[in-house]
N, C-alpha and C. Protein backbone atom coordinates (compact mmCIF):
# COMPACT_ATOMS: atom_id res chain seq x y z
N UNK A 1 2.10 -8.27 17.65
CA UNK A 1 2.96 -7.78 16.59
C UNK A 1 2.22 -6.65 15.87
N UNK A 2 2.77 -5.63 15.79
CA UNK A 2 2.18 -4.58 14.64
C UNK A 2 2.78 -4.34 13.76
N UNK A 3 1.83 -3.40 12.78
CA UNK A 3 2.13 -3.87 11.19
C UNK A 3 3.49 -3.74 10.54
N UNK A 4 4.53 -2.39 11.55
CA UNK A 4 5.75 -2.17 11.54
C UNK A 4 6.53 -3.02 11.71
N UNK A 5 6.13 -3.93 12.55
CA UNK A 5 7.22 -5.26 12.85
C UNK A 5 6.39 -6.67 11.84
N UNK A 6 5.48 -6.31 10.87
CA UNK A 6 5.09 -7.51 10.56
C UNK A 6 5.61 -7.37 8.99
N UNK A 7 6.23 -6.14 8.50
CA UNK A 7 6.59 -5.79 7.29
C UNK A 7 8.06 -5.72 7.30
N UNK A 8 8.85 -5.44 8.10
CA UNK A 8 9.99 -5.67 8.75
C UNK A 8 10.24 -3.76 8.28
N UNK A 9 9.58 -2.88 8.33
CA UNK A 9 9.78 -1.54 7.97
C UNK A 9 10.87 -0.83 8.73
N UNK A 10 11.26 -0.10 7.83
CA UNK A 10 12.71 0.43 8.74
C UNK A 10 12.80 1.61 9.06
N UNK A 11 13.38 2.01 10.57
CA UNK A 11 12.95 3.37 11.16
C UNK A 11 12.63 4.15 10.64
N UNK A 12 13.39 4.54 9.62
CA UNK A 12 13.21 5.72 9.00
C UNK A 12 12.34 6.16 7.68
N UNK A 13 10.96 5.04 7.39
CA UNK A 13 10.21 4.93 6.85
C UNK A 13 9.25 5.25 7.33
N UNK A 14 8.17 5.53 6.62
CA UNK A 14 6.50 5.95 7.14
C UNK A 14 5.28 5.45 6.58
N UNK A 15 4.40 4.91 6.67
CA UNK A 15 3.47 4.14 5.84
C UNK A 15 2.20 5.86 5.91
N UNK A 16 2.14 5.79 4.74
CA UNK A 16 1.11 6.88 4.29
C UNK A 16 -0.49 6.55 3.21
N UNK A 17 -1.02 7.58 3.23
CA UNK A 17 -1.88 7.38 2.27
C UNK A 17 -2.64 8.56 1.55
N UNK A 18 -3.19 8.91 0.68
CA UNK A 18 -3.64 10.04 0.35
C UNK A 18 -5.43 9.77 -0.07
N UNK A 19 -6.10 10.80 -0.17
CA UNK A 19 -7.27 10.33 -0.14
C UNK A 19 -7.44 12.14 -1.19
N UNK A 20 -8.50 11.70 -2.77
CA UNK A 20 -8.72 12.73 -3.68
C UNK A 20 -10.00 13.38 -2.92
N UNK A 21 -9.97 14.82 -2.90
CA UNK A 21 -11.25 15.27 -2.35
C UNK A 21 -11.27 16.42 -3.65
N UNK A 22 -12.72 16.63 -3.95
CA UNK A 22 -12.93 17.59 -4.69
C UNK A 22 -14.51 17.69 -5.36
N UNK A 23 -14.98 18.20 -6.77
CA UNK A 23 -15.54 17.99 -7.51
C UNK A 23 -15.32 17.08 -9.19
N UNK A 24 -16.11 15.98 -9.81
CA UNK A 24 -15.94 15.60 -10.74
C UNK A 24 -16.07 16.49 -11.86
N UNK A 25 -14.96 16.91 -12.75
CA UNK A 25 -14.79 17.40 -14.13
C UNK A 25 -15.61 16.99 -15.17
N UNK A 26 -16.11 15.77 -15.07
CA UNK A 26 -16.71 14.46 -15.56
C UNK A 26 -16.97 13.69 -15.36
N UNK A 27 -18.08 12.99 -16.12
CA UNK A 27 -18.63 11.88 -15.18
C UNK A 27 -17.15 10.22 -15.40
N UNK A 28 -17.39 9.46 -14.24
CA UNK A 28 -15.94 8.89 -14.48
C UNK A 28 -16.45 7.45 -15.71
N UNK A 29 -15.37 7.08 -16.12
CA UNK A 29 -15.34 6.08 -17.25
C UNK A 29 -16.48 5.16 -16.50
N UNK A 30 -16.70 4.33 -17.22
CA UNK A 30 -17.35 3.16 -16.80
C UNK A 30 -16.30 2.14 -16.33
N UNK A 31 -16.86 0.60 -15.15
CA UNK A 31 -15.89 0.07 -14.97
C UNK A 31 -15.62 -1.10 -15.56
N UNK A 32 -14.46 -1.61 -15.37
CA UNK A 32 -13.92 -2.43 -16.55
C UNK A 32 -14.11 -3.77 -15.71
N UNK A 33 -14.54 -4.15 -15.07
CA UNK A 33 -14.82 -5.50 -14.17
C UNK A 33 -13.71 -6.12 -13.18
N UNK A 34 -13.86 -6.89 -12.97
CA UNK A 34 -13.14 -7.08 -11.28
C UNK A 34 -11.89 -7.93 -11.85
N UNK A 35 -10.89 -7.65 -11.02
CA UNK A 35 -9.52 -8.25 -11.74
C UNK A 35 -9.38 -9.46 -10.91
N UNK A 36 -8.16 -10.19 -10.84
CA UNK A 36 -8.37 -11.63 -9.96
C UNK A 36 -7.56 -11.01 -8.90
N UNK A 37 -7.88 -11.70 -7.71
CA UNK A 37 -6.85 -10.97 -6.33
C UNK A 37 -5.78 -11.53 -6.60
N UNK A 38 -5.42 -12.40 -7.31
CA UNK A 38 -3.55 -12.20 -7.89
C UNK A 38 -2.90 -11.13 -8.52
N UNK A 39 -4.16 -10.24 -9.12
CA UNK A 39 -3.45 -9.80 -9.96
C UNK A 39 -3.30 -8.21 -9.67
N UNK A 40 -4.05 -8.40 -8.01
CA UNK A 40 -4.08 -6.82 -7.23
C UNK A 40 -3.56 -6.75 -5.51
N UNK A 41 -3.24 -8.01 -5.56
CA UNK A 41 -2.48 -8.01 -3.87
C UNK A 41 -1.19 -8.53 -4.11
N UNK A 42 -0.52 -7.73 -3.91
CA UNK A 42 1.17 -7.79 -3.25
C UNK A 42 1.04 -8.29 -2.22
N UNK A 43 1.78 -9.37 -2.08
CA UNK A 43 2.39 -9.91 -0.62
C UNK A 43 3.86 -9.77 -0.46
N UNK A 44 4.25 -8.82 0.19
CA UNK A 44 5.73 -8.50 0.62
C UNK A 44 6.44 -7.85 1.39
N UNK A 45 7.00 -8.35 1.81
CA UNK A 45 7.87 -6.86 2.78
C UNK A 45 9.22 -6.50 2.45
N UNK A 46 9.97 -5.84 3.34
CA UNK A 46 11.19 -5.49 3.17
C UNK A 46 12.17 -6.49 3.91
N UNK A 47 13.65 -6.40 3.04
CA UNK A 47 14.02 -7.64 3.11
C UNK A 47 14.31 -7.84 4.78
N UNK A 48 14.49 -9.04 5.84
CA UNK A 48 14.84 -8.65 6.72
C UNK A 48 16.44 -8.58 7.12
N UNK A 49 17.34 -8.63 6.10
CA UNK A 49 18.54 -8.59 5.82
C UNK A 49 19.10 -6.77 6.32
N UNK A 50 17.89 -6.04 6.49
CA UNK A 50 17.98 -4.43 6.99
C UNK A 50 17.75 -4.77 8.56
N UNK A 51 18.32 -3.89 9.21
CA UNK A 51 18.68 -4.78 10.93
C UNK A 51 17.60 -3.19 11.24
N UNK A 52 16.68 -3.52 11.97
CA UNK A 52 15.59 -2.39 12.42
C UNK A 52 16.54 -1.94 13.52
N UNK A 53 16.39 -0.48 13.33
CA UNK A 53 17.68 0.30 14.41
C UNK A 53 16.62 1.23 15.37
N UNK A 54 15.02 0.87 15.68
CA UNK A 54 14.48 1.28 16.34
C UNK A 54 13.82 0.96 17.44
């Protein structure tokens, strides 16, 4: 199974990502400590009630 058929994604969608390249303006904030993985992982997909037409 791949990740297209494990999200139920529909043809005409695209899974993307972007990545910042550059120089820092400033130095960045300090960090604020680690959050709970509830409160930073989504578990979900799309409904499968969309009929994959691919």
């Amino acid at each position: 199974m791949d990740t297209l058929d494990a999200i139920n994604l529909l043809s005409d969608h695209v899974i993307g990502f972007m990545i910042a390249v550059g120089k820092a303006v400033k130095p960045a904030m300090p960090k604020g400590g680690q959050l709970a993985l509830s409160e930073v992982v989504v578990q979900d997909r799309f409904a499968a009630a969309f009929p994959r037409d691919r």
